[in-house]
PDB file of N, CA and C in Angstrom:
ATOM      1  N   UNK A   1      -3.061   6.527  -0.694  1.00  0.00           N
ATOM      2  CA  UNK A   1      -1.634   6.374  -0.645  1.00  0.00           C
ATOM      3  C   UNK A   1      -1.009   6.900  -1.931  1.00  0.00           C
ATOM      4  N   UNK A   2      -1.572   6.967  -2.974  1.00  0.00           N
ATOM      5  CA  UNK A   2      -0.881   6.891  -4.353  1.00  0.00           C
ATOM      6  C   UNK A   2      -0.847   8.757  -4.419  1.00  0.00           C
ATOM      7  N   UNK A   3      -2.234   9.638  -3.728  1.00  0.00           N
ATOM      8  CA  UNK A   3      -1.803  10.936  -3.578  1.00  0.00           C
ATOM      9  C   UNK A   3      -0.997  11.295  -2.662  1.00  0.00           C
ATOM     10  N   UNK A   4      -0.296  10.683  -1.687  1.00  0.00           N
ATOM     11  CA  UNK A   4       0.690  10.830  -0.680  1.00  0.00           C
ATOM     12  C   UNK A   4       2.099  10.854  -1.674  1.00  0.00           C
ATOM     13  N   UNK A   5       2.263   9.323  -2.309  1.00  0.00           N
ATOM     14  CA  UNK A   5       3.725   9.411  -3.117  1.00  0.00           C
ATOM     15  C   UNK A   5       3.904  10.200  -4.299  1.00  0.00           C
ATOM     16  N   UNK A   6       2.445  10.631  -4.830  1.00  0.00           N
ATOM     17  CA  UNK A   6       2.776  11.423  -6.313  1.00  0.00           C
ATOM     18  C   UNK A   6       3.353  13.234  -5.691  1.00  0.00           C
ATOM     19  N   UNK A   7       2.363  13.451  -4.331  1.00  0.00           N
ATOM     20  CA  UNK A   7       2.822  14.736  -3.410  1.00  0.00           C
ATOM     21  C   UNK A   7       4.420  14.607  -2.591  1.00  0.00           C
ATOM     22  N   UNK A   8       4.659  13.502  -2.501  1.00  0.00           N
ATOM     23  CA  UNK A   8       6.694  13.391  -2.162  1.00  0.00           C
ATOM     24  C   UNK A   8       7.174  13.733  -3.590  1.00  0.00           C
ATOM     25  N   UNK A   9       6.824  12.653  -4.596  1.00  0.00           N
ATOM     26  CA  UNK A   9       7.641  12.596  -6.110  1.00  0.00           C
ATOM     27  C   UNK A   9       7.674  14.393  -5.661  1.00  0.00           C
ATOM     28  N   UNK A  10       6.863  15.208  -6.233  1.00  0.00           N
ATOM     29  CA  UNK A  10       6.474  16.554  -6.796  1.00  0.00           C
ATOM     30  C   UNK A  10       7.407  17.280  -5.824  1.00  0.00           C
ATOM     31  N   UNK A  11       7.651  17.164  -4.477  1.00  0.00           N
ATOM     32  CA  UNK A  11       8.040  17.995  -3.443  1.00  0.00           C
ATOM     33  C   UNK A  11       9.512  17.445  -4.061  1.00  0.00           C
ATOM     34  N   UNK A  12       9.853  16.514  -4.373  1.00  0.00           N
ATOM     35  CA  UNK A  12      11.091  16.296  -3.860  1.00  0.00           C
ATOM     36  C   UNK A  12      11.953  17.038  -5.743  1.00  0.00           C
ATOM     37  N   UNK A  13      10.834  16.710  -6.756  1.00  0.00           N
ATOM     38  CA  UNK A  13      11.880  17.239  -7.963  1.00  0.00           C
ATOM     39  C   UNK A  13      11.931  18.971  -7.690  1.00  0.00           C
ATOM     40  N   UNK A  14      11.044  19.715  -6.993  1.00  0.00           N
ATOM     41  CA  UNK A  14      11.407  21.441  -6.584  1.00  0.00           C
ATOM     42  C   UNK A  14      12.555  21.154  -5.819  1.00  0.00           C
ATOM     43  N   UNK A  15      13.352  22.157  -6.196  1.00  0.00           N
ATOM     44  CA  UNK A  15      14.303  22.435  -5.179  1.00  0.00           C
ATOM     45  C   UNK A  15      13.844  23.782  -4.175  1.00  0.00           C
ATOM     46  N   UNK A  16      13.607  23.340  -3.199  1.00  0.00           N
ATOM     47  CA  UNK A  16      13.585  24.249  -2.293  1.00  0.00           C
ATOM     48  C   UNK A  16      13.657  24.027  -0.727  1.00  0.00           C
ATOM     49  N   UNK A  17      14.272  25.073   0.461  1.00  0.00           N
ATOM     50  CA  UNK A  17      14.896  23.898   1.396  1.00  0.00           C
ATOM     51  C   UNK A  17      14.159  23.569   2.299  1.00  0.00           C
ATOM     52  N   UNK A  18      12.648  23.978   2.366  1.00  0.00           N
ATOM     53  CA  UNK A  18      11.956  23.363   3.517  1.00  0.00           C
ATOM     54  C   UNK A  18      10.993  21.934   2.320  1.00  0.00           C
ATOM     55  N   UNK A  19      11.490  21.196   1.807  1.00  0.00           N
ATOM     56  CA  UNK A  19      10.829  20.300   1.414  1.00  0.00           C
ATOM     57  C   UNK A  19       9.635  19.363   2.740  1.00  0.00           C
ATOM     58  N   UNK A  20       9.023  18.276   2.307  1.00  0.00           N
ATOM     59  CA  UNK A  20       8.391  17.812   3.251  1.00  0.00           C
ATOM     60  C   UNK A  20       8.941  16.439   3.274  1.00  0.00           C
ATOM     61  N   UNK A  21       9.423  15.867   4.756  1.00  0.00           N
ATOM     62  CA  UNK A  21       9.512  15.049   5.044  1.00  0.00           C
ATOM     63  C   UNK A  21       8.777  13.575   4.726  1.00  0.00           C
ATOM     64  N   UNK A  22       9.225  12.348   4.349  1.00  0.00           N
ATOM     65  CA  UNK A  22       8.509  11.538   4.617  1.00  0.00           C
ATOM     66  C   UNK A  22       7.451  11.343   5.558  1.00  0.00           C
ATOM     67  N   UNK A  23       8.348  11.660   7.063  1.00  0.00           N
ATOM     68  CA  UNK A  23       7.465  11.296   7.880  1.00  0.00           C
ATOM     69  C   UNK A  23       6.137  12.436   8.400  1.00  0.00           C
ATOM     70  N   UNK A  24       6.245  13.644   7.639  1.00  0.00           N
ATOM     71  CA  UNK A  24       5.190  14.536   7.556  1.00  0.00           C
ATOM     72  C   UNK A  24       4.273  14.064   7.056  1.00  0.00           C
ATOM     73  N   UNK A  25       4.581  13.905   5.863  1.00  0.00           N
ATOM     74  CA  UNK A  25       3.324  13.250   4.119  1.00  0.00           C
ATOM     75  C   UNK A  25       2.651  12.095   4.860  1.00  0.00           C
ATOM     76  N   UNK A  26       3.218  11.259   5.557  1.00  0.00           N
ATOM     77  CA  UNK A  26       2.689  10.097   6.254  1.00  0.00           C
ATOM     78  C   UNK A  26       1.517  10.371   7.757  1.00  0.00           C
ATOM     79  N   UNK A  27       1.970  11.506   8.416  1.00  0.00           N
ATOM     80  CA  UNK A  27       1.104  11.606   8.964  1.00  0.00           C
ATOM     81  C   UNK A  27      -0.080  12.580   8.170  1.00  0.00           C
ATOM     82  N   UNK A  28      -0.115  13.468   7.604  1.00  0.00           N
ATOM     83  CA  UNK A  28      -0.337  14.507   6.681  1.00  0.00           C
ATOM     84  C   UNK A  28      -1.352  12.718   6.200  1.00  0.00           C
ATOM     85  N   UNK A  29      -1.431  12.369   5.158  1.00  0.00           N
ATOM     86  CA  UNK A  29      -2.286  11.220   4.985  1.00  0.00           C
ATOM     87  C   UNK A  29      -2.380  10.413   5.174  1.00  0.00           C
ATOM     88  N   UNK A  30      -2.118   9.543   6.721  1.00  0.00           N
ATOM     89  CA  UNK A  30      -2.650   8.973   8.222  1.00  0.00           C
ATOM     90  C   UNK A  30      -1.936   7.785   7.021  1.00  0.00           C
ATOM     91  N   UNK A  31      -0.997   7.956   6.694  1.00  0.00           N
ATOM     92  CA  UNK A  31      -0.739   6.186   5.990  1.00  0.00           C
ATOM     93  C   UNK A  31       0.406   6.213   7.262  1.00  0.00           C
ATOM     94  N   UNK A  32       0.467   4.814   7.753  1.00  0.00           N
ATOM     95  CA  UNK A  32       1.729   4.464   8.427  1.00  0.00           C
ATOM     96  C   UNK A  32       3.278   4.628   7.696  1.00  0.00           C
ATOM     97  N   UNK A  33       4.171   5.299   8.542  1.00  0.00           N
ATOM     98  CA  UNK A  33       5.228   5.607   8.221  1.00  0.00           C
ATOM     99  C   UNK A  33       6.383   4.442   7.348  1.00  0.00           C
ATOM    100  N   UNK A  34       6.350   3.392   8.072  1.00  0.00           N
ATOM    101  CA  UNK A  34       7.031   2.617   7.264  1.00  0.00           C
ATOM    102  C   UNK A  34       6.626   1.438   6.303  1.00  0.00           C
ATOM    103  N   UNK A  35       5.133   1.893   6.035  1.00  0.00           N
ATOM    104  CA  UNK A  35       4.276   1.554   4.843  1.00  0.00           C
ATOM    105  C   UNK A  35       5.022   2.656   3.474  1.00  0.00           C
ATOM    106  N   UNK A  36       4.905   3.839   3.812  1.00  0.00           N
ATOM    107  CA  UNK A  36       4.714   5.123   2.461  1.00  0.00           C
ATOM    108  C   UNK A  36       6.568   4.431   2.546  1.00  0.00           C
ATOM    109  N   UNK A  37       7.583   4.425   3.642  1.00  0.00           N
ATOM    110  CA  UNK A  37       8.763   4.668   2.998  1.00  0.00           C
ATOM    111  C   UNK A  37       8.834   3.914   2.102  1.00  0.00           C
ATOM    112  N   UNK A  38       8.509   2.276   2.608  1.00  0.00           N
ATOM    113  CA  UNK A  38       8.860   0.952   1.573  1.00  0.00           C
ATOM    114  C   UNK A  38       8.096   1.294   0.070  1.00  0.00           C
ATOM    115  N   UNK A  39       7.144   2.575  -0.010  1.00  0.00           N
ATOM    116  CA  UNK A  39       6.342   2.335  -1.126  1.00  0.00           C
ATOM    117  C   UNK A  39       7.385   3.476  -2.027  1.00  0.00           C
ATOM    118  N   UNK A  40       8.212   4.850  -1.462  1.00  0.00           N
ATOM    119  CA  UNK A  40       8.701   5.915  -1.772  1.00  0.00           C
ATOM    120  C   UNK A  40      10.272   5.217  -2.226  1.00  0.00           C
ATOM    121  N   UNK A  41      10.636   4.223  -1.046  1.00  0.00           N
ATOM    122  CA  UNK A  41      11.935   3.909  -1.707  1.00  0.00           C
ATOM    123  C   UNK A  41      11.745   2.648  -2.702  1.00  0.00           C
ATOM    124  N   UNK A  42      10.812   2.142  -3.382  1.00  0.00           N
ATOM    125  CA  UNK A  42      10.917   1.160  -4.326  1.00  0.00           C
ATOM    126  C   UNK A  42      10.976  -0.258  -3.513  1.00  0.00           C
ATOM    127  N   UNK A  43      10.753  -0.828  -2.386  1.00  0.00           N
ATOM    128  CA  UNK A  43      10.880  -1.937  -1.970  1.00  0.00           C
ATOM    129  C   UNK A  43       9.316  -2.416  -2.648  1.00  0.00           C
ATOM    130  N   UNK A  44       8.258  -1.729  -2.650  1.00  0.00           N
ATOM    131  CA  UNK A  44       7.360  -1.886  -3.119  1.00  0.00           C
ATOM    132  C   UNK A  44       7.031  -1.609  -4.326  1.00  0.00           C
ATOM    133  N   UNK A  45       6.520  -2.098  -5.454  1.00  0.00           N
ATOM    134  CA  UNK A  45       5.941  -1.616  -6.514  1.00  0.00           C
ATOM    135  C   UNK A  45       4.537  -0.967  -6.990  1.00  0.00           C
ATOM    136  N   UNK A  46       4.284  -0.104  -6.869  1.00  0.00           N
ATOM    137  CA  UNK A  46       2.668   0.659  -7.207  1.00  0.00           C
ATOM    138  C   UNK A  46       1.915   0.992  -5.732  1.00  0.00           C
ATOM    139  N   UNK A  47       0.868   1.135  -5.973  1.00  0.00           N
ATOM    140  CA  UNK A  47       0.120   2.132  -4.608  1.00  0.00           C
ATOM    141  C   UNK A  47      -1.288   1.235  -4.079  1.00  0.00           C
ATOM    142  N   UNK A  48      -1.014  -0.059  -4.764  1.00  0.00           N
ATOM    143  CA  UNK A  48      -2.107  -0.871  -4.525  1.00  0.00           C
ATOM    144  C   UNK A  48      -2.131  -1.898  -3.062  1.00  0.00           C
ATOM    145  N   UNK A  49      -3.050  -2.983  -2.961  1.00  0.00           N
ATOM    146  CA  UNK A  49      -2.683  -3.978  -1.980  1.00  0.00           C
ATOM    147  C   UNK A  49      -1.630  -4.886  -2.400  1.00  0.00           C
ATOM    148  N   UNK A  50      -1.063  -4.900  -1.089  1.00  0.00           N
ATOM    149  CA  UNK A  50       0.161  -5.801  -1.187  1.00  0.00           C
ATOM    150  C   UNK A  50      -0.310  -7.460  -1.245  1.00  0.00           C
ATOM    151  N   UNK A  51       0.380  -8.422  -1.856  1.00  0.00           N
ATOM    152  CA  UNK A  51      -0.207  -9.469  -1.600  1.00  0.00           C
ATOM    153  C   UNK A  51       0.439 -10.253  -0.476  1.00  0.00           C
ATOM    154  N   UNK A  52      -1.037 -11.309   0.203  1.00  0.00           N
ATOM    155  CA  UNK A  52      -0.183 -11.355   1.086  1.00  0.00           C
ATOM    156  C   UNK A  52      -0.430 -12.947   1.056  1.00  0.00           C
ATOM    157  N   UNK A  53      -0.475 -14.239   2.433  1.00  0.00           N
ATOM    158  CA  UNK A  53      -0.307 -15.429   2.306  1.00  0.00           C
ATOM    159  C   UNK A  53      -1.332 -16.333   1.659  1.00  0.00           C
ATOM    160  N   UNK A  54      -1.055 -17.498   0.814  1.00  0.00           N
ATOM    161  CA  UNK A  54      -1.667 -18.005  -0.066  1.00  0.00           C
ATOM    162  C   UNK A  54      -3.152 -18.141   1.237  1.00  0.00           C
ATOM    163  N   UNK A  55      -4.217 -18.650   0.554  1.00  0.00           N
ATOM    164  CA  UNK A  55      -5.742 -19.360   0.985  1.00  0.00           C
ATOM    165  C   UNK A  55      -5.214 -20.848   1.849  1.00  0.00           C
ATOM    166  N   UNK A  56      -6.101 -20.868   2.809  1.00  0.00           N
ATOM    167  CA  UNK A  56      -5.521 -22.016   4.001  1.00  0.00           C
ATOM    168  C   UNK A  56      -6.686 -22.819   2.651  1.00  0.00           C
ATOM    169  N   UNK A  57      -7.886 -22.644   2.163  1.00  0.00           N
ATOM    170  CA  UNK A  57      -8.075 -23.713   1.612  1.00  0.00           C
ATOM    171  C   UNK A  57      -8.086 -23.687  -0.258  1.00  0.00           C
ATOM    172  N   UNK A  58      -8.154 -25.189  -0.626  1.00  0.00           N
ATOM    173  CA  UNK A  58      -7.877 -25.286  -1.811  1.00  0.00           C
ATOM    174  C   UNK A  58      -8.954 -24.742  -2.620  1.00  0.00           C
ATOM    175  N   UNK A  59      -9.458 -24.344  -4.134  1.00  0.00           N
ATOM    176  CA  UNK A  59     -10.483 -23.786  -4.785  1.00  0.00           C
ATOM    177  C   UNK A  59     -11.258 -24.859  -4.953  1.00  0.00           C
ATOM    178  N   UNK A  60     -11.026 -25.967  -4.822  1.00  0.00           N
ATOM    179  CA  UNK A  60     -12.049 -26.941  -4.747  1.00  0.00           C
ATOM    180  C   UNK A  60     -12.838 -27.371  -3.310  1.00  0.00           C
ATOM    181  N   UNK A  61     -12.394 -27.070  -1.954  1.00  0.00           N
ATOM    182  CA  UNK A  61     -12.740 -26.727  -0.911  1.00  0.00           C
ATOM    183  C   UNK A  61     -13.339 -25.578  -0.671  1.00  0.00           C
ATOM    184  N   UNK A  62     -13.077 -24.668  -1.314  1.00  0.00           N
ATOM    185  CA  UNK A  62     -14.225 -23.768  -0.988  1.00  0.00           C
ATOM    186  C   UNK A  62     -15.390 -23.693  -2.014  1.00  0.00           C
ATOM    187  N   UNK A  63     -15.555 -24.297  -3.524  1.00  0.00           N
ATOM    188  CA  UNK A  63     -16.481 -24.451  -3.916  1.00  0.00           C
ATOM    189  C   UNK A  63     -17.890 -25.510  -3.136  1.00  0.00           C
ATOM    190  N   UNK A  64     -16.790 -26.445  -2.394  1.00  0.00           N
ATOM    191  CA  UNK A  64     -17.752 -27.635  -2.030  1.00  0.00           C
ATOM    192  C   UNK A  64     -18.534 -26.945  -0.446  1.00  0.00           C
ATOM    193  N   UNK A  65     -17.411 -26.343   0.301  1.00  0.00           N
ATOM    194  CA  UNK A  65     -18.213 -25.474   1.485  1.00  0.00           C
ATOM    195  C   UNK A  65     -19.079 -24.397   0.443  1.00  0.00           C
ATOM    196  N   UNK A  66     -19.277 -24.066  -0.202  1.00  0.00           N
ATOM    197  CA  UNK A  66     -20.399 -22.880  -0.859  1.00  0.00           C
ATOM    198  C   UNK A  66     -21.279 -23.746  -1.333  1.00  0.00           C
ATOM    199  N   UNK A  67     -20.949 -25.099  -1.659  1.00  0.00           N
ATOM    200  CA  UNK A  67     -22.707 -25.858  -1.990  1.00  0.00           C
ATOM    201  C   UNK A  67     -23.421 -26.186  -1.256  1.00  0.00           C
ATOM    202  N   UNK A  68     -22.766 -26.725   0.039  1.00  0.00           N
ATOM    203  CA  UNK A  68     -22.915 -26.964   1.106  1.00  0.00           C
ATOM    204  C   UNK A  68     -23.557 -25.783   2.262  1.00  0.00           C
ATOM    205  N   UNK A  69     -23.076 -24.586   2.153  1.00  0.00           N
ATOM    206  CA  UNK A  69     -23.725 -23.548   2.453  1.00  0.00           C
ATOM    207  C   UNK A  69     -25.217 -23.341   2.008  1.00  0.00           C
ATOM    208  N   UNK A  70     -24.949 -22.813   0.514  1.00  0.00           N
ATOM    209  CA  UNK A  70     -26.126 -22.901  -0.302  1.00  0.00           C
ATOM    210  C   UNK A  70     -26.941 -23.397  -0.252  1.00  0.00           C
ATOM    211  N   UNK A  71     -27.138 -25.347  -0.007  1.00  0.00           N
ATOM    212  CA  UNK A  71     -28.107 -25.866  -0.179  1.00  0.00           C
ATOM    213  C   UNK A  71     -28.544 -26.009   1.402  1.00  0.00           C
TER     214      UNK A  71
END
């Protein structure tokens, strides 16, 4: 993803009039379309994983299921 938005940045500071579309660059590197926009227009910050909903369990619940595993 991060060579998809640095290849928009680059296309878009040339001026010239067949630039490339968002939705080209997106299929062009199979990222979903309204993944690259939110990442091109700033709703997103950086080219990494997004975070997403907290752990259903607590860090002390899953230490005690891993001893429990373990032993």
């Amino acid at each position: 993803m991060e060579g998809a938005v640095q290849e928009y940045v680059s296309s878009q500071c040339k001026i010239k009039p067949n630039s490339t579309s968002i939705r080209q660059l997106a299929r062009a590197w199979d990222v979903p379309y309204a993944t690259f926009r939110r990442r091109i227009l700033g709703m997103v910050k950086g080219c990494g994983h997004e975070s997403g909903r907290n752990t259903v369990l607590p860090d002390t619940a899953k230490k005690e299921l891993a001893n429990v595993i373990s032993d």
